[in-house]
C-alpha atoms as a PDB file:
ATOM      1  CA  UNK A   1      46.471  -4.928 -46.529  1.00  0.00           C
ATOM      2  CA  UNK A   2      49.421  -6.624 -48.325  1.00  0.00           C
ATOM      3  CA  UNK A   3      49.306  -9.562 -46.295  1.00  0.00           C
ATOM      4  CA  UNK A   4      45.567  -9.649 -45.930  1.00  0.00           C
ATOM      5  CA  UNK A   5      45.324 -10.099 -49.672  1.00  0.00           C
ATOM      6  CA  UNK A   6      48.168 -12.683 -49.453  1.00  0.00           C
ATOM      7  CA  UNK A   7      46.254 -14.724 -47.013  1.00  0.00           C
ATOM      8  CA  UNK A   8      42.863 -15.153 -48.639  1.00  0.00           C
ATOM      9  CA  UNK A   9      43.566 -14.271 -52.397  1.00  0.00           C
ATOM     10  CA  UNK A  10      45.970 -16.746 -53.625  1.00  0.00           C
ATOM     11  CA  UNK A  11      47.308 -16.508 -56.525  1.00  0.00           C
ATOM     12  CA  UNK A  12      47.198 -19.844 -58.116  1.00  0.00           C
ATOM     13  CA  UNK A  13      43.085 -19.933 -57.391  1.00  0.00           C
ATOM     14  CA  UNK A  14      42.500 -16.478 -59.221  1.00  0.00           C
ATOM     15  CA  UNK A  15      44.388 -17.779 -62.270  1.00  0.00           C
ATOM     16  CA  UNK A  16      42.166 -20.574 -62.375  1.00  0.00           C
ATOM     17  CA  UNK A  17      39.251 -18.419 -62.450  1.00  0.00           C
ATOM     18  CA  UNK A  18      40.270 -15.799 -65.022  1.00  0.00           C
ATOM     19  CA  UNK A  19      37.982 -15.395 -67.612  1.00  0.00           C
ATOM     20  CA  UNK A  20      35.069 -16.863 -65.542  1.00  0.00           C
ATOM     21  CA  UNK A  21      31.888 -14.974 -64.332  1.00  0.00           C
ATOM     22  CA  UNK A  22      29.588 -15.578 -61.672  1.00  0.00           C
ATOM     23  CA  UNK A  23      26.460 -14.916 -64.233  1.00  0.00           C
ATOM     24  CA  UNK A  24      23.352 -14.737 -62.746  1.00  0.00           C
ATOM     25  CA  UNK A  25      20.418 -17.158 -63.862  1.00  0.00           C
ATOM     26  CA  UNK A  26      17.098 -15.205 -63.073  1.00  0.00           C
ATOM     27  CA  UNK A  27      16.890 -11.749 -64.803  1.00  0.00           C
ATOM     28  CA  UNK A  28      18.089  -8.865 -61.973  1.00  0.00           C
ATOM     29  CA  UNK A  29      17.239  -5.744 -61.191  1.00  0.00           C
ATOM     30  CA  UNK A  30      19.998  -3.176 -61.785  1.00  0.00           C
ATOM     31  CA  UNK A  31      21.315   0.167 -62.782  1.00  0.00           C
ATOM     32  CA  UNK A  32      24.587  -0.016 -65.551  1.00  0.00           C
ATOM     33  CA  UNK A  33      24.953  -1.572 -67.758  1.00  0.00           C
ATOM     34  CA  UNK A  34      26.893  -4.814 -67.871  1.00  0.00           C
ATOM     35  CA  UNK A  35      26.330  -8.026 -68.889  1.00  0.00           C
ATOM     36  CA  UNK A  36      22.906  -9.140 -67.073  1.00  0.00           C
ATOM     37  CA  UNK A  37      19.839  -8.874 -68.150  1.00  0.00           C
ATOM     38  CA  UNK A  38      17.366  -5.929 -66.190  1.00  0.00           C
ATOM     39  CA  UNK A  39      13.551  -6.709 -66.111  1.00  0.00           C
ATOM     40  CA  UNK A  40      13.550  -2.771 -66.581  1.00  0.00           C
ATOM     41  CA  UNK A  41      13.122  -1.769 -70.728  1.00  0.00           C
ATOM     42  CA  UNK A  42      14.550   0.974 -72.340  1.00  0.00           C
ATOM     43  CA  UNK A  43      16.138   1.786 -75.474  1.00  0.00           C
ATOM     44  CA  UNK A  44      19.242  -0.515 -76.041  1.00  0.00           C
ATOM     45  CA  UNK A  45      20.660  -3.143 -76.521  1.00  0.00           C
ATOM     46  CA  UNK A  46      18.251  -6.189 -77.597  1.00  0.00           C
ATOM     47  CA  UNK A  47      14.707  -5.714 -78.665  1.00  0.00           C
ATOM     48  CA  UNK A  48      12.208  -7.484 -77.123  1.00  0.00           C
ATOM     49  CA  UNK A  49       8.400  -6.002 -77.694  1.00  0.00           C
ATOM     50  CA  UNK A  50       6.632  -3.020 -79.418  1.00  0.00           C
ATOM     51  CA  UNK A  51       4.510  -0.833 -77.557  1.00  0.00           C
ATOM     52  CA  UNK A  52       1.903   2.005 -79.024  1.00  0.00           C
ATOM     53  CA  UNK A  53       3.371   5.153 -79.474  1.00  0.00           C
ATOM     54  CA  UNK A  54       1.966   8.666 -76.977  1.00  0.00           C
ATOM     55  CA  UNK A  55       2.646  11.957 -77.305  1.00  0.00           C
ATOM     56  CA  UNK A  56       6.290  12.752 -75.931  1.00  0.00           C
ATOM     57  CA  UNK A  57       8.066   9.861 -77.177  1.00  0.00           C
ATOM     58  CA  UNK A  58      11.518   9.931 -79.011  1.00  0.00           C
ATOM     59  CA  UNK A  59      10.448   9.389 -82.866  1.00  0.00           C
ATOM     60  CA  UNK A  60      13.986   7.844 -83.147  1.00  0.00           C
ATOM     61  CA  UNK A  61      12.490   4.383 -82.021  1.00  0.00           C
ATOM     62  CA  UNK A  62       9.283   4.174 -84.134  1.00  0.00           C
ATOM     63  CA  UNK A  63       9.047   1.096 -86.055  1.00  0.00           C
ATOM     64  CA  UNK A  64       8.303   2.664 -89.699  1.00  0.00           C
ATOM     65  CA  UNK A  65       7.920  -0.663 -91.160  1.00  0.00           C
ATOM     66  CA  UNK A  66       5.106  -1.127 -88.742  1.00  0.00           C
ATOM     67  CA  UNK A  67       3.675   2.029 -89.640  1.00  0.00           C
ATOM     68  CA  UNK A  68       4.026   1.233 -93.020  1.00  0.00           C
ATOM     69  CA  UNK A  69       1.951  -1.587 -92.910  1.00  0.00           C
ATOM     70  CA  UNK A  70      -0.486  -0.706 -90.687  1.00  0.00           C
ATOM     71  CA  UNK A  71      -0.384   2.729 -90.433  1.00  0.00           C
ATOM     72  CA  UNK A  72      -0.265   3.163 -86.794  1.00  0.00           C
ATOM     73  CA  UNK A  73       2.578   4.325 -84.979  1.00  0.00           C
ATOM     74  CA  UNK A  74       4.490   1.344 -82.367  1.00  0.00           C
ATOM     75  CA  UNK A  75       8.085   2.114 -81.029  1.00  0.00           C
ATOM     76  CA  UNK A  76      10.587  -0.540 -80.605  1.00  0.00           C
ATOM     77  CA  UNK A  77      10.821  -1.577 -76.896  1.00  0.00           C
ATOM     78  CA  UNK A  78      14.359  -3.006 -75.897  1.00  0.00           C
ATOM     79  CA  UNK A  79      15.900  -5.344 -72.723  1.00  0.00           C
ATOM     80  CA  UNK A  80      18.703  -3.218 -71.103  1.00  0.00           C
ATOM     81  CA  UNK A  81      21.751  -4.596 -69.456  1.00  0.00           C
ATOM     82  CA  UNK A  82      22.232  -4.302 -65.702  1.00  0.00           C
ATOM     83  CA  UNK A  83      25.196  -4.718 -63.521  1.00  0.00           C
ATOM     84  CA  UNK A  84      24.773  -8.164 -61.282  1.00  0.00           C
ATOM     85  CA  UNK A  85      24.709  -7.033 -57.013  1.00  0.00           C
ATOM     86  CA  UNK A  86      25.863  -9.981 -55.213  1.00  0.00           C
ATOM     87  CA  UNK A  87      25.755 -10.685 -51.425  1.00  0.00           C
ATOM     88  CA  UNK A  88      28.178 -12.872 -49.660  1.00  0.00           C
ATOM     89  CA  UNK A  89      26.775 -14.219 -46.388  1.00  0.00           C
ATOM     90  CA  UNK A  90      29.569 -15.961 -44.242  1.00  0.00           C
ATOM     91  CA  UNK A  91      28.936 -17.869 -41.382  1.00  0.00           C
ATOM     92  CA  UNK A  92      31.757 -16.959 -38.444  1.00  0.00           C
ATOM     93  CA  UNK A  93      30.177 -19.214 -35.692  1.00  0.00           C
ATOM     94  CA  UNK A  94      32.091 -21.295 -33.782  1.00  0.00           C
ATOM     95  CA  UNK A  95      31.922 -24.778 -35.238  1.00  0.00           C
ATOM     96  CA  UNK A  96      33.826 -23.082 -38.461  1.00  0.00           C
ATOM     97  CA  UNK A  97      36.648 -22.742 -36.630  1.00  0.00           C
ATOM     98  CA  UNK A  98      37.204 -26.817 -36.409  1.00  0.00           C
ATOM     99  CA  UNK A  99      40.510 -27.886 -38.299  1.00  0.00           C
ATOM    100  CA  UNK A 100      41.009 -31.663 -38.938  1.00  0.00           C
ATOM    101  CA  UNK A 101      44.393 -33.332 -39.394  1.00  0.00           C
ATOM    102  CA  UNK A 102      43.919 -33.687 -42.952  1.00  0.00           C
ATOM    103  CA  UNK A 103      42.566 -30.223 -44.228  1.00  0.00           C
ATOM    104  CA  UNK A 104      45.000 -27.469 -44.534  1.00  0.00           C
ATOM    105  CA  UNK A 105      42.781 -24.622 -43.191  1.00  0.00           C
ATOM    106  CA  UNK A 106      39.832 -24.261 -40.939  1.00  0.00           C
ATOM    107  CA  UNK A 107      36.184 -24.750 -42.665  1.00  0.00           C
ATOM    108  CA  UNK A 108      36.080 -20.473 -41.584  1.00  0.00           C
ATOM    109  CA  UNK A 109      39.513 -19.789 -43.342  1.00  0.00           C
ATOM    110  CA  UNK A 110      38.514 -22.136 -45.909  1.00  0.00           C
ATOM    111  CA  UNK A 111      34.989 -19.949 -46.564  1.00  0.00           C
ATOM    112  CA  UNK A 112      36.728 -16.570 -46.234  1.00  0.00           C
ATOM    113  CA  UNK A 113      38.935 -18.090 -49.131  1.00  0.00           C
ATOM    114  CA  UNK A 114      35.932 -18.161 -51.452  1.00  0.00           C
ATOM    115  CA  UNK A 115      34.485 -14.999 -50.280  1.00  0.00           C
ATOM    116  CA  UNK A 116      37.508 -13.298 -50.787  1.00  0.00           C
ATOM    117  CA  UNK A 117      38.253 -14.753 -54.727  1.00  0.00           C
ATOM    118  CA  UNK A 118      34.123 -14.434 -55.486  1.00  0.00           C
ATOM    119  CA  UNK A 119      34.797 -10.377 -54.420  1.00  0.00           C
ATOM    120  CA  UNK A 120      37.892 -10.255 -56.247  1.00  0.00           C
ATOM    121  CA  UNK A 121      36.064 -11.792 -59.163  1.00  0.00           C
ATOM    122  CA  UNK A 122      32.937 -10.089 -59.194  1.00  0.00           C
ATOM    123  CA  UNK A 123      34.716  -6.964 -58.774  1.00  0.00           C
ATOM    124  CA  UNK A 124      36.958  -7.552 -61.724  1.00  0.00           C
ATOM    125  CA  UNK A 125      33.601  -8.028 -64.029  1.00  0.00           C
ATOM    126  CA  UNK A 126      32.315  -4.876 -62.919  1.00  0.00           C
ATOM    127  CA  UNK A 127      29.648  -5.848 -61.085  1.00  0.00           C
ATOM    128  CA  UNK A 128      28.587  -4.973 -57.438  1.00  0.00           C
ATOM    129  CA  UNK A 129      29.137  -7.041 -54.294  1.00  0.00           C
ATOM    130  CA  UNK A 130      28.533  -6.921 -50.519  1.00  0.00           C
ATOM    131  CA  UNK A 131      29.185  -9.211 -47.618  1.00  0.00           C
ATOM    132  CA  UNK A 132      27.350 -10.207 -44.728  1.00  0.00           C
ATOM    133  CA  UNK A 133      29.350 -12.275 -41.395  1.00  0.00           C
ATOM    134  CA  UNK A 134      26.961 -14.038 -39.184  1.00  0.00           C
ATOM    135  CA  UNK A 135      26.166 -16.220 -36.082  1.00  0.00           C
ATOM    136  CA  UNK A 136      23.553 -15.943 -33.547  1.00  0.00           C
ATOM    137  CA  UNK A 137      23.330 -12.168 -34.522  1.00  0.00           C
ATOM    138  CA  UNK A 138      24.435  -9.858 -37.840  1.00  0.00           C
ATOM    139  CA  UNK A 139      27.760  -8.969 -36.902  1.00  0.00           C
ATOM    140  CA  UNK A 140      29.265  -6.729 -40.084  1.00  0.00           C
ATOM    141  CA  UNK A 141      26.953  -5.984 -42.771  1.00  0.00           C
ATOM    142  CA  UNK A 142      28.871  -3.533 -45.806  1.00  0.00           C
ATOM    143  CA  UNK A 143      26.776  -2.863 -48.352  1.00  0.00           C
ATOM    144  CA  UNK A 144      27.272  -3.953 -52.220  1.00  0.00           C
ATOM    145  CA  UNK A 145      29.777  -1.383 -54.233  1.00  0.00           C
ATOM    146  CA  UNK A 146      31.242  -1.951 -57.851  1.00  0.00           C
ATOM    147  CA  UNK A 147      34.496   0.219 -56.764  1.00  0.00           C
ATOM    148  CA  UNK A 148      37.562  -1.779 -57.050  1.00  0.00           C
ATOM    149  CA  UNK A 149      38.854  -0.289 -53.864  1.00  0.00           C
ATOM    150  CA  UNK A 150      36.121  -1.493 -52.238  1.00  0.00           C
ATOM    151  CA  UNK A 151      37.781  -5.048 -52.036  1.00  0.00           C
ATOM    152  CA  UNK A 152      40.147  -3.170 -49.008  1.00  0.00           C
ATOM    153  CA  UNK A 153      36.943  -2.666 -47.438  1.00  0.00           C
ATOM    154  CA  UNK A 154      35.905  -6.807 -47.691  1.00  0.00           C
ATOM    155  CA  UNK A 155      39.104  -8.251 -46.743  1.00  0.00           C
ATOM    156  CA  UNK A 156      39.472  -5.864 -43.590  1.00  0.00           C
ATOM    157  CA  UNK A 157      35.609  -7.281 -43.043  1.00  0.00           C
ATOM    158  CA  UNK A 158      37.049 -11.269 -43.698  1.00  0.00           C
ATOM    159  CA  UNK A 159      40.218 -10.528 -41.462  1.00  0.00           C
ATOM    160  CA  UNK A 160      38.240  -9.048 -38.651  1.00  0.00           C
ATOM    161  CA  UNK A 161      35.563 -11.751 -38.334  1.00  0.00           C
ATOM    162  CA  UNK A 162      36.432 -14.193 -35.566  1.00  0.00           C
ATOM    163  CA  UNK A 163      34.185 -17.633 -35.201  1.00  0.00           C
ATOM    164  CA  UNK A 164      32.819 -17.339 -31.803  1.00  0.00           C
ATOM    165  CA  UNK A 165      29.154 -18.176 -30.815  1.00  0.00           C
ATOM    166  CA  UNK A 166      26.480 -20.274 -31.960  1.00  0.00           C
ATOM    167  CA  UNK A 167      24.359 -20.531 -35.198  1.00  0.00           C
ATOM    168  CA  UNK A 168      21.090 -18.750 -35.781  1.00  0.00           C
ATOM    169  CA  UNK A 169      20.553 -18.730 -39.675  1.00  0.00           C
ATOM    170  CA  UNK A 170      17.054 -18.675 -39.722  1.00  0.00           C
ATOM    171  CA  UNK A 171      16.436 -15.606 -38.020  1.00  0.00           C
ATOM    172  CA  UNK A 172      19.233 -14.350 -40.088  1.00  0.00           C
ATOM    173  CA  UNK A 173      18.291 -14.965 -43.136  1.00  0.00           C
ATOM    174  CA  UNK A 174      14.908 -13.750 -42.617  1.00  0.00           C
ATOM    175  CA  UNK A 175      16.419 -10.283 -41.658  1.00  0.00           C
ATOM    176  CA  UNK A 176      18.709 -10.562 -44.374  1.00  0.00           C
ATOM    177  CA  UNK A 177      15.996 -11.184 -47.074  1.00  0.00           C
ATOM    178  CA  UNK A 178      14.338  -7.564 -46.035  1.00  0.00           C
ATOM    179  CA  UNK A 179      17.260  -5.652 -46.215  1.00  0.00           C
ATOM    180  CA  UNK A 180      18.391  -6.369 -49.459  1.00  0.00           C
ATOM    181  CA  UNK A 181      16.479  -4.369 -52.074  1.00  0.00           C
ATOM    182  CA  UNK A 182      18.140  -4.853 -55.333  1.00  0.00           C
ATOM    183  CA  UNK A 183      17.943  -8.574 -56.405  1.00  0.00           C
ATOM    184  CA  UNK A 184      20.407 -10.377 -57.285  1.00  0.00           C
ATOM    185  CA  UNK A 185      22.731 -13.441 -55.781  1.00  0.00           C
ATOM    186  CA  UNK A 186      22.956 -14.379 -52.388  1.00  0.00           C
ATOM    187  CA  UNK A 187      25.905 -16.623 -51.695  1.00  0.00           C
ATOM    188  CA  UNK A 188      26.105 -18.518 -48.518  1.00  0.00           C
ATOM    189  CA  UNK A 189      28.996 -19.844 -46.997  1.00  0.00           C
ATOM    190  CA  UNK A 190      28.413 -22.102 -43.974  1.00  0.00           C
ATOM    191  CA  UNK A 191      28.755 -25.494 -42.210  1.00  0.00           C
ATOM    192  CA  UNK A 192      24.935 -25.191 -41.955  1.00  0.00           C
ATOM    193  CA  UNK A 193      24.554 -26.866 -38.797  1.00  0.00           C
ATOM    194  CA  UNK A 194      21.163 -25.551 -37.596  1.00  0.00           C
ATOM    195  CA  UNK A 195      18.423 -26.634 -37.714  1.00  0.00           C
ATOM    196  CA  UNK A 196      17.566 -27.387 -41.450  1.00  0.00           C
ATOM    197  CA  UNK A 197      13.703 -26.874 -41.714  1.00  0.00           C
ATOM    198  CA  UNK A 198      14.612 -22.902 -40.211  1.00  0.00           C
ATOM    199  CA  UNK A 199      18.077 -22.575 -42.475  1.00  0.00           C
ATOM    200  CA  UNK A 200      15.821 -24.100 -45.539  1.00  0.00           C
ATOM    201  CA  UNK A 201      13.088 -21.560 -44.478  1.00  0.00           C
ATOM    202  CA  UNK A 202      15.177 -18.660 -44.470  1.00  0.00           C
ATOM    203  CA  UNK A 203      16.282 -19.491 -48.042  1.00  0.00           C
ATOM    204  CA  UNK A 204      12.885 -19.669 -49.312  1.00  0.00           C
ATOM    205  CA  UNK A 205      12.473 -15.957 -48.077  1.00  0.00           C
ATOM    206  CA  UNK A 206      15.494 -15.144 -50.502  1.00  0.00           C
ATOM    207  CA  UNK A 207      13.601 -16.849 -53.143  1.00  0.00           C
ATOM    208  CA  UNK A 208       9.966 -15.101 -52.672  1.00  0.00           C
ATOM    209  CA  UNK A 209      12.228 -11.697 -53.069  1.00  0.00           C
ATOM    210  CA  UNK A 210      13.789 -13.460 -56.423  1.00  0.00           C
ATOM    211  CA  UNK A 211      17.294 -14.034 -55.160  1.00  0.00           C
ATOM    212  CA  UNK A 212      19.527 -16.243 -56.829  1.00  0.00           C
ATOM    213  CA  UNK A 213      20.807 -18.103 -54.392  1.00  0.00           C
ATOM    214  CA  UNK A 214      24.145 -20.346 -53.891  1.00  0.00           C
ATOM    215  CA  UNK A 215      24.454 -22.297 -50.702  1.00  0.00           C
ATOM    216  CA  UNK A 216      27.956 -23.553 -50.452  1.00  0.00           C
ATOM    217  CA  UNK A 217      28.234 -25.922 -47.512  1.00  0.00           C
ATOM    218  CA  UNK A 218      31.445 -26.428 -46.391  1.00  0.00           C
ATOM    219  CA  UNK A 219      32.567 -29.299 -44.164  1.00  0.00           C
ATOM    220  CA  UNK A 220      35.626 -30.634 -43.046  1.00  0.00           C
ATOM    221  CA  UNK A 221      36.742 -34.352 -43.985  1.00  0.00           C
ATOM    222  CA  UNK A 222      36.499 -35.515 -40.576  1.00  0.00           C
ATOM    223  CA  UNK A 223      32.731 -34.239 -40.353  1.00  0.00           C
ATOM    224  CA  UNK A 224      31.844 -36.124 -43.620  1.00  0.00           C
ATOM    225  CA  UNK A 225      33.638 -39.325 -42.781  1.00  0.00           C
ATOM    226  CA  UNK A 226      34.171 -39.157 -39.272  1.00  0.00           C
ATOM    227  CA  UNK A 227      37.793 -41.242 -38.502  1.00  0.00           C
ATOM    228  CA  UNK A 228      38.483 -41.608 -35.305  1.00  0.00           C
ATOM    229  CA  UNK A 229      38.995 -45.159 -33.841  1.00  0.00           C
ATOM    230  CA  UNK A 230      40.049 -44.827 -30.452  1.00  0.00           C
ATOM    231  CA  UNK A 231      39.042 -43.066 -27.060  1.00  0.00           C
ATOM    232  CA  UNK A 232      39.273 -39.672 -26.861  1.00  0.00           C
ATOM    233  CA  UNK A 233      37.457 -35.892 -25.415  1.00  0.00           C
ATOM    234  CA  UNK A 234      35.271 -34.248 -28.096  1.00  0.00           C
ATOM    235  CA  UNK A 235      35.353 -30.388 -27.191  1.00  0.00           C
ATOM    236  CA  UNK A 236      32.101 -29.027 -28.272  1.00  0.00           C
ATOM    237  CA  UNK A 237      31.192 -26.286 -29.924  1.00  0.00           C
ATOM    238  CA  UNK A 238      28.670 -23.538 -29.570  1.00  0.00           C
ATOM    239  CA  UNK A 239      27.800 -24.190 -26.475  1.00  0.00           C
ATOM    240  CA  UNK A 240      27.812 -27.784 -26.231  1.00  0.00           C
ATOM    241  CA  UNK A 241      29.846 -29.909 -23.755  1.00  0.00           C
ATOM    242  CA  UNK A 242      32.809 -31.932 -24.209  1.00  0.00           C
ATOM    243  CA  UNK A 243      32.643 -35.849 -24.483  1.00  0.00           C
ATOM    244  CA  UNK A 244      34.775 -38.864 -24.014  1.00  0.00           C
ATOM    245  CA  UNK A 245      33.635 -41.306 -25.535  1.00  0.00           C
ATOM    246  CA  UNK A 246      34.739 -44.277 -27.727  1.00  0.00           C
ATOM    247  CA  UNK A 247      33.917 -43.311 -31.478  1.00  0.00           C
ATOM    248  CA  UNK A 248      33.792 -46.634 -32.480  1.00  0.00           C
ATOM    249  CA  UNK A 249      30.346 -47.432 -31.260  1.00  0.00           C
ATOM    250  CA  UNK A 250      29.140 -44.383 -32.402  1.00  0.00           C
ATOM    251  CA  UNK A 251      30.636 -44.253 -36.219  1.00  0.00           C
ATOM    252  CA  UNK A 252      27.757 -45.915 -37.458  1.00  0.00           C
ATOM    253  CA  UNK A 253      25.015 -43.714 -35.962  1.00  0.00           C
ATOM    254  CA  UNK A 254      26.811 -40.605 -36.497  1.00  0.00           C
ATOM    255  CA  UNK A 255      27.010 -41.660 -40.168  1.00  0.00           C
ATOM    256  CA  UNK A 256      23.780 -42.206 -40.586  1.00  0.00           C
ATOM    257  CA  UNK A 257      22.805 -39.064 -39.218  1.00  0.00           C
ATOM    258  CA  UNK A 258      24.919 -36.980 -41.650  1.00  0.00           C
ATOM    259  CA  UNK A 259      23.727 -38.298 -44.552  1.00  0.00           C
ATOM    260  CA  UNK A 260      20.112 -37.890 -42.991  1.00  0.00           C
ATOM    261  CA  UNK A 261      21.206 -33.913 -42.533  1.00  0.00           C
ATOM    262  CA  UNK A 262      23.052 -33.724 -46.149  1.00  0.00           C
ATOM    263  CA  UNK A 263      20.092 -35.796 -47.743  1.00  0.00           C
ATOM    264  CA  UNK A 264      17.649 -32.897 -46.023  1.00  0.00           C
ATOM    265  CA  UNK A 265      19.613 -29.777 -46.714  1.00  0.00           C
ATOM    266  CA  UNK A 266      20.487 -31.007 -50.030  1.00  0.00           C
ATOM    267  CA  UNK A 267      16.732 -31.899 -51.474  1.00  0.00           C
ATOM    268  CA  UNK A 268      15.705 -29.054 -50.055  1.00  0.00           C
ATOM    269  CA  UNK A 269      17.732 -26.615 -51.891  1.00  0.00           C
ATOM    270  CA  UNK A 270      16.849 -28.393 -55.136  1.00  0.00           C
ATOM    271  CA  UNK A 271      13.174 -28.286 -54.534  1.00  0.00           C
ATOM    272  CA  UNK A 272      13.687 -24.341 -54.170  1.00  0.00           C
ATOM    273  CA  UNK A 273      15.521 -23.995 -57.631  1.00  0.00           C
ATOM    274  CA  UNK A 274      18.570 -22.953 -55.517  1.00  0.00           C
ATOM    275  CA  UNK A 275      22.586 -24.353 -56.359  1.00  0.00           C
ATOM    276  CA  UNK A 276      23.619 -26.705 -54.044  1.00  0.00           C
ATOM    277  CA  UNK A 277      27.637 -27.031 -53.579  1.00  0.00           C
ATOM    278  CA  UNK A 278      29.079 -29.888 -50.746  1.00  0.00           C
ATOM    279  CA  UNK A 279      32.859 -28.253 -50.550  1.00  0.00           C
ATOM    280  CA  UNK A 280      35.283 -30.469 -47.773  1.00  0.00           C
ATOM    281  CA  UNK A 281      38.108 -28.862 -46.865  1.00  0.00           C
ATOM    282  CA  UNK A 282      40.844 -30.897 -48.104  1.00  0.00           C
ATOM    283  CA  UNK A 283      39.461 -30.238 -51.615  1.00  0.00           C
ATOM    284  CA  UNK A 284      41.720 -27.793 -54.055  1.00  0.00           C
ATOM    285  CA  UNK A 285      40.265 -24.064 -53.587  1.00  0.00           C
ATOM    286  CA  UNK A 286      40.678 -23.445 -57.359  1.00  0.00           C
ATOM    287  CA  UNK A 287      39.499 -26.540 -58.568  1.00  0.00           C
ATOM    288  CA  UNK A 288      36.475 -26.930 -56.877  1.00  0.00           C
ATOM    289  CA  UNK A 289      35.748 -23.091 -57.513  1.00  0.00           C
ATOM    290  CA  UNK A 290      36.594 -23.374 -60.937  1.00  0.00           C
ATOM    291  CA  UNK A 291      34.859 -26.253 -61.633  1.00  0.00           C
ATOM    292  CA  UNK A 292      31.490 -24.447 -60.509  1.00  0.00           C
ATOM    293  CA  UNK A 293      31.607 -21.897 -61.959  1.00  0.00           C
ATOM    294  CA  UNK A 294      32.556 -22.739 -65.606  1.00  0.00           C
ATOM    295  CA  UNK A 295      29.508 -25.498 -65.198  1.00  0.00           C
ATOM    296  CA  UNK A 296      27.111 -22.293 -63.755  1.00  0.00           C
ATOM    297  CA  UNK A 297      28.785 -20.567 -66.832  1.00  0.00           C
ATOM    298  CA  UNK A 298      26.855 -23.228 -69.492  1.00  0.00           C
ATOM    299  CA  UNK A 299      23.791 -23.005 -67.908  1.00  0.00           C
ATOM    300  CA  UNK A 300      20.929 -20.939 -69.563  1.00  0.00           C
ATOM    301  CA  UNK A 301      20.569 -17.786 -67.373  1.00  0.00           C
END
């Protein structure tokens, strides 16, 4: 446990993110209070609305000044607080196991990383989180718990998820979107390669059950900018074949086609009110972390 916490909690990239939240922007459902807002009303916190007074209500929360001027009775109606639930969905198929030259972990280690610190994080607020790991088919599903210890339970998830397999997100996601009854934020953590119209579908079904949703799409340096100048053997991944093949004549093409995909995924996201984060690699943990979440921080929720 010592060392699993060593690998994918580091140090340096929590201190960067103490004192930050991940708040939620659309108004949860939830059962504690905390520092979210519930669409459930009861009698704390912030009023909001009067409603006419029936027999059985607490006389503690009539409005007498109401009363007073127009002698009917109206109780004070109030927005409660609610603990956030997040759900981490990390995609552990096999094309997140490529490593380039210049990128000091794996696009997978590099998105256990983040799932790790968000748990850590959202734990620390005291706030509810689950995790989800993924590829053609659900592989570990634990479901969201505000218990401190139940970080052990995350990272033995994180450590035990090998990338193996191809992508399926769409069908995934889909699945996903029923099972999760409490809203709340849905965080996902994936190269994304799949086919974007059924990835971008899948997300809309998080949105029609009022997610919040994050899509961090993590890609190695290599993918985005593709370096290679000489002849060499591709290996593919997820059941493709391996190629040799001069990259030179296909830089251009396989450019082009990238920024088609990004362009795609990208507008898509936006057009569905959902946070879009491009993450390479060979970018700091903490800083691009931090960075998001202090700007998320700013934003109206």
């Amino acid at each position: 446990m010592v060392d699993t916490k060593r690998k994918y909690l580091d140090p340096q990239t929590l201190s960067k993110l103490d004192g930050l939240q991940l708040r939620a922007r659309k108004i949860i459902e939830g059962y504690v209070s905390g520092p979210h807002r519930s669409p459930y009303h009861g009698f704390s916190i912030e009023f909001t609305q009067h409603r006419q007074y029936v027999p059985g209500d607490d006389l503690r929360h009539v409005d007498w000044k109401v009363f007073g001027r127009t002698d009917k009775v109206y109780l004070k109606q109030y927005e409660e607080e609610t603990n956030l639930v997040s759900y981490l969905l990390l995609d552990t198929s096999e094309s997140m196991l490529y490593q380039g030259s210049h990128s000091p972990l794996s696009k997978l280690e590099y998105a256990k990383c983040i799932a790790a610190s968000l748990a850590y994080l959202i734990l620390q607020q005291q706030d509810s989180v689950g995790i989800a790991t993924f590829d053609a088919e659900l592989r570990n599903w634990v479901q969201p718990s505000g218990q401190p210890s139940h970080l052990k339970q995350i990272l033995h998830v994180l450590e035990q998820a090998p990338g193996e397999k191809k992508t399926s997100m769409g069908p995934i996601f889909h699945d996903l979107a029923e099972r999760f009854k409490k809203r709340g934020i849905v965080v996902i953590l994936s190269d994304l390669f799949d086919d974007p119209e059924k990835i971008l579908a899948g997300i809309k079904h998080f949105r029609h059950r009022q997610h919040d949703v994050i899509v961090f799409h993590i890609l190695d340096v290599d993918e985005r900018e593709f370096p290679f100048h000489r002849m060499m053997r591709f290996c593919g991944l997820e059941n493709w074949p391996d190629r040799i093949t001069d990259p030179r004549q296909l830089r251009q093409i396989y450019l082009r086609e990238m920024e088609n995909f990004l362009q795609k995924i990208s507008v898509g996201c936006r057009g569905q009110q959902v946070d879009y984060v491009p993450l390479l690699t060979d970018q700091s943990l903490d800083i691009a972390l931090s960075s998001y979440l202090a700007g998320r921080m700013v934003q109206k929720t």
